[in-house]
Protein backbone atom coordinates (compact mmCIF):
# COMPACT_ATOMS: atom_id res chain seq x y z
CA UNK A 1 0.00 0.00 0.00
CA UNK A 2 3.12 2.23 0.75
CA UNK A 3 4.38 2.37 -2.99
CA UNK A 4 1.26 3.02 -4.39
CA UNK A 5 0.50 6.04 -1.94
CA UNK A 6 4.36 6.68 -2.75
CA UNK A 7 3.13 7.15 -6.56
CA UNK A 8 0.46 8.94 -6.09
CA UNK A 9 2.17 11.43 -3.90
CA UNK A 10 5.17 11.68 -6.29
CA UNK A 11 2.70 12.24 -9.50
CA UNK A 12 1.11 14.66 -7.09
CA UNK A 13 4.13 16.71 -6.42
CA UNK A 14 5.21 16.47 -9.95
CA UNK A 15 2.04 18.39 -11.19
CA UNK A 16 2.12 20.98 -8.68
CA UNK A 17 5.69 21.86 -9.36
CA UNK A 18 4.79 22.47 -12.82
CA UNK A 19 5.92 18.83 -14.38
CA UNK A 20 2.44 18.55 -15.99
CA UNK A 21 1.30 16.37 -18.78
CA UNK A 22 2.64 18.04 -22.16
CA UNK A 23 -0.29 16.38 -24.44
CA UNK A 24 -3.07 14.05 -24.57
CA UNK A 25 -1.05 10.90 -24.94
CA UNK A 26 1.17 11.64 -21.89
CA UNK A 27 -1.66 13.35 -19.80
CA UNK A 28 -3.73 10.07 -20.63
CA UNK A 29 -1.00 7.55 -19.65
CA UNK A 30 -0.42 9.81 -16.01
CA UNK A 31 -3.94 9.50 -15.38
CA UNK A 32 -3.97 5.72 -16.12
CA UNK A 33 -0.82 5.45 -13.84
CA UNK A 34 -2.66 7.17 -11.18
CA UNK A 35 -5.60 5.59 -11.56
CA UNK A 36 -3.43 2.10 -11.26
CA UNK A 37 -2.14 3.35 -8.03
CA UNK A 38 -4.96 4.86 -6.29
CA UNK A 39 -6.86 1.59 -7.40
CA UNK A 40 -4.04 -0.28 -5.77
CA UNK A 41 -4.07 1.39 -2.87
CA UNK A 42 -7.95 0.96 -1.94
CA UNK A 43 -7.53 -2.24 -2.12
CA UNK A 44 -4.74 -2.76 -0.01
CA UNK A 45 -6.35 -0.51 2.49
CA UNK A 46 -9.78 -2.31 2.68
CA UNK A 47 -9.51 -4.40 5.33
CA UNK A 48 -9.72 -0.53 7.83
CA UNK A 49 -13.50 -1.63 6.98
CA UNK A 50 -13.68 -4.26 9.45
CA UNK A 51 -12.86 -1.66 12.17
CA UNK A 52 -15.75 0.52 13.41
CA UNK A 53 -14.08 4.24 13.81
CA UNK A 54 -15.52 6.59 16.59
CA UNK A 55 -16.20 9.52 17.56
CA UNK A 56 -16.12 10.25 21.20
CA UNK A 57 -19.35 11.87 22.82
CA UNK A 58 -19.12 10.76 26.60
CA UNK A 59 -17.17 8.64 28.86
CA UNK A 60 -18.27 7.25 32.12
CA UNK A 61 -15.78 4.85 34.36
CA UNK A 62 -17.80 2.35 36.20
CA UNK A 63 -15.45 1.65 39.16
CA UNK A 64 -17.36 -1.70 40.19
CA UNK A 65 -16.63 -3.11 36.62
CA UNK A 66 -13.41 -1.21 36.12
CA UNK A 67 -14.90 -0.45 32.71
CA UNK A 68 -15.73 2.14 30.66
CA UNK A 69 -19.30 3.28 29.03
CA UNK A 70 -18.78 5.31 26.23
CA UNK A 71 -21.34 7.32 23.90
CA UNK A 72 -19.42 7.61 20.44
CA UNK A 73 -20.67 8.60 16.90
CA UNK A 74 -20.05 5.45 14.71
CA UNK A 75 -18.09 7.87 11.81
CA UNK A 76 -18.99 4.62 9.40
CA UNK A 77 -22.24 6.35 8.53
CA UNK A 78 -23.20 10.16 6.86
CA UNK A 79 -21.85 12.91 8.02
CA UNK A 80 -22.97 15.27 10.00
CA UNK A 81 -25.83 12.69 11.28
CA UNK A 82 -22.89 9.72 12.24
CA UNK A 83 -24.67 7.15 14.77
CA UNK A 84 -24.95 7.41 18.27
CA UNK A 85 -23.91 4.04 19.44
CA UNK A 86 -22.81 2.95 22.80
CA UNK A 87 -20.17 0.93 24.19
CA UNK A 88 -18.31 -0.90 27.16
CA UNK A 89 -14.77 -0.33 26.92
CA UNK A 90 -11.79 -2.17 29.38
CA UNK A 91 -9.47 1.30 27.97
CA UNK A 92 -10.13 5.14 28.59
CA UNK A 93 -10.90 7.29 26.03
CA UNK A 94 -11.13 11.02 25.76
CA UNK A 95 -14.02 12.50 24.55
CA UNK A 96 -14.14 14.61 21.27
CA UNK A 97 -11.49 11.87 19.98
CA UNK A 98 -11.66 10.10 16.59
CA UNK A 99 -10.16 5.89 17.61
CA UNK A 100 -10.12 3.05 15.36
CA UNK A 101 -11.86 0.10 17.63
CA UNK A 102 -9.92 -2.99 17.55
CA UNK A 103 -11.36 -5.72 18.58
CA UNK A 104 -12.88 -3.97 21.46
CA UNK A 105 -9.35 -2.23 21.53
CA UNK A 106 -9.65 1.45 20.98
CA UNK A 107 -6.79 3.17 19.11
CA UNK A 108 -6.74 7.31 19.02
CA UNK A 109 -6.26 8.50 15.38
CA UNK A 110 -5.33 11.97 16.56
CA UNK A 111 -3.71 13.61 15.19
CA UNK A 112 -4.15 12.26 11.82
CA UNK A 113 -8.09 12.63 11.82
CA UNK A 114 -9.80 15.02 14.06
CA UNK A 115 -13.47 16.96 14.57
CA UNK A 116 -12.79 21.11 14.45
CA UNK A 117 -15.03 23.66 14.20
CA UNK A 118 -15.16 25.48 10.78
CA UNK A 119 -15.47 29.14 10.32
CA UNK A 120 -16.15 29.29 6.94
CA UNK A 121 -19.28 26.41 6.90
CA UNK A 122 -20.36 27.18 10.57
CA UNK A 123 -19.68 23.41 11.38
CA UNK A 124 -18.04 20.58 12.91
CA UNK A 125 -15.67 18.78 10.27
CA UNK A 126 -13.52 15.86 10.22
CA UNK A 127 -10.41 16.91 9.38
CA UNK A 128 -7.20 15.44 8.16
CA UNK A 129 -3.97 17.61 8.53
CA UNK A 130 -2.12 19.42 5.89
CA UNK A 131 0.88 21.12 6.77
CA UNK A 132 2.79 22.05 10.26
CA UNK A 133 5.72 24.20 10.16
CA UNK A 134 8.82 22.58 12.01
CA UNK A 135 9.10 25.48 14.74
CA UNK A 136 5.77 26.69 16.52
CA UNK A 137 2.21 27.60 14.93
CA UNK A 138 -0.71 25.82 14.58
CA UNK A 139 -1.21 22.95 11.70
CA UNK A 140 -3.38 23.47 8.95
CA UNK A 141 -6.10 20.74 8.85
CA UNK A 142 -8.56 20.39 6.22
CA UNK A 143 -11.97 19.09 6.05
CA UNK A 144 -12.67 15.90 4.35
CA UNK A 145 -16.07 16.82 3.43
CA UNK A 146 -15.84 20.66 1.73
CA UNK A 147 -11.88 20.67 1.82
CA UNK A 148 -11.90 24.00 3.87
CA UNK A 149 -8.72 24.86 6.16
CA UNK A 150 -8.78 25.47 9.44
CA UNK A 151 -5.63 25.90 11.51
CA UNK A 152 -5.17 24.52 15.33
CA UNK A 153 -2.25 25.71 17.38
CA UNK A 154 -3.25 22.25 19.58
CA UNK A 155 -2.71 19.71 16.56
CA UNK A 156 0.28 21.53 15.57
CA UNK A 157 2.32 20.90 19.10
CA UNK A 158 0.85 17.11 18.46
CA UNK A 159 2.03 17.02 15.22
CA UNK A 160 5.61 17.88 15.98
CA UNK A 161 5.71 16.16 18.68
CA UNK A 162 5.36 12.64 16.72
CA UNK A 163 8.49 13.34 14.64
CA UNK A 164 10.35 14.87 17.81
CA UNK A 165 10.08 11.51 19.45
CA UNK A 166 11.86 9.61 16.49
């Protein structure tokens, strides 16, 4: 799945440094190359459909149990209107958190896919992030849905520090 998300990032880097298709014939054979790759990588990455991903509402801890009862949006369905579903967990979770549930196992996909509020559409989004700058400053994430950016000084600190602890 890694080579063919490798592609498509290289043929997207080529285009947007100006290495675009100089006729039909190439511009044809770059979109069939692409369309290869992306095709490819679906595939590969099908089997995320046998895990349920969540949204966070509410967490209570039942001490007597030691578990956890958790209200969570199940993100499988349409968006805004996800699924209220609830479940016992043996883990904690945070609320307002996006996890992939494992086998009963949660595991937290921040930073890599988060709910922010959007200025511009006046509404929650699932975001994905873009960009963080290597210093300070928020990252850039941007909506799946309406592709809109909105930045978050929060994510950004996350963000860097995943490749600080390399």
């Amino acid at each position: 799945m890694l080579q063919s998300l490798n592609a498509l990032r290289d043929e997207r880097n080529r285009s947007a440094h100006g290495d675009i298709p100089q006729s039909l014939p190439e511009c044809a054979l770059r979109a069939a190359e692409a369309g290869h790759q992306l095709e490819a990588a679906v595939t590969e990455a099908a089997f995320l459909t046998d895990f349920p991903w969540l949204l966070i509402r509410s967490t209570n801890y039942r001490p007597g149990r030691r578990t956890f009862e958790v209200t969570a949006s199940l993100t499988m369905g349409g968006h805004p209107d996800f699924d209220l579903r609830r479940f016992v967990l043996t883990q904690p979770v945070g609320t307002d958190l996006f996890y992939l549930l494992d086998h009963g196992a949660p595991i937290l996909l921040s930073p890599f896919v988060t709910s922010r509020f959007c200025p511009t559409c006046r509404n929650l989004e699932v975001c994905y992030p873009v960009h963080a700058d290597s210093g300070t400053g928020p990252a850039t994430m941007r909506s799946f849905e309406r592709g809109h950016d909105i930045e978050d000084l929060q994510l950004g600190d996350e963000i860097r520090n995943l490749t600080d602890s390399r």
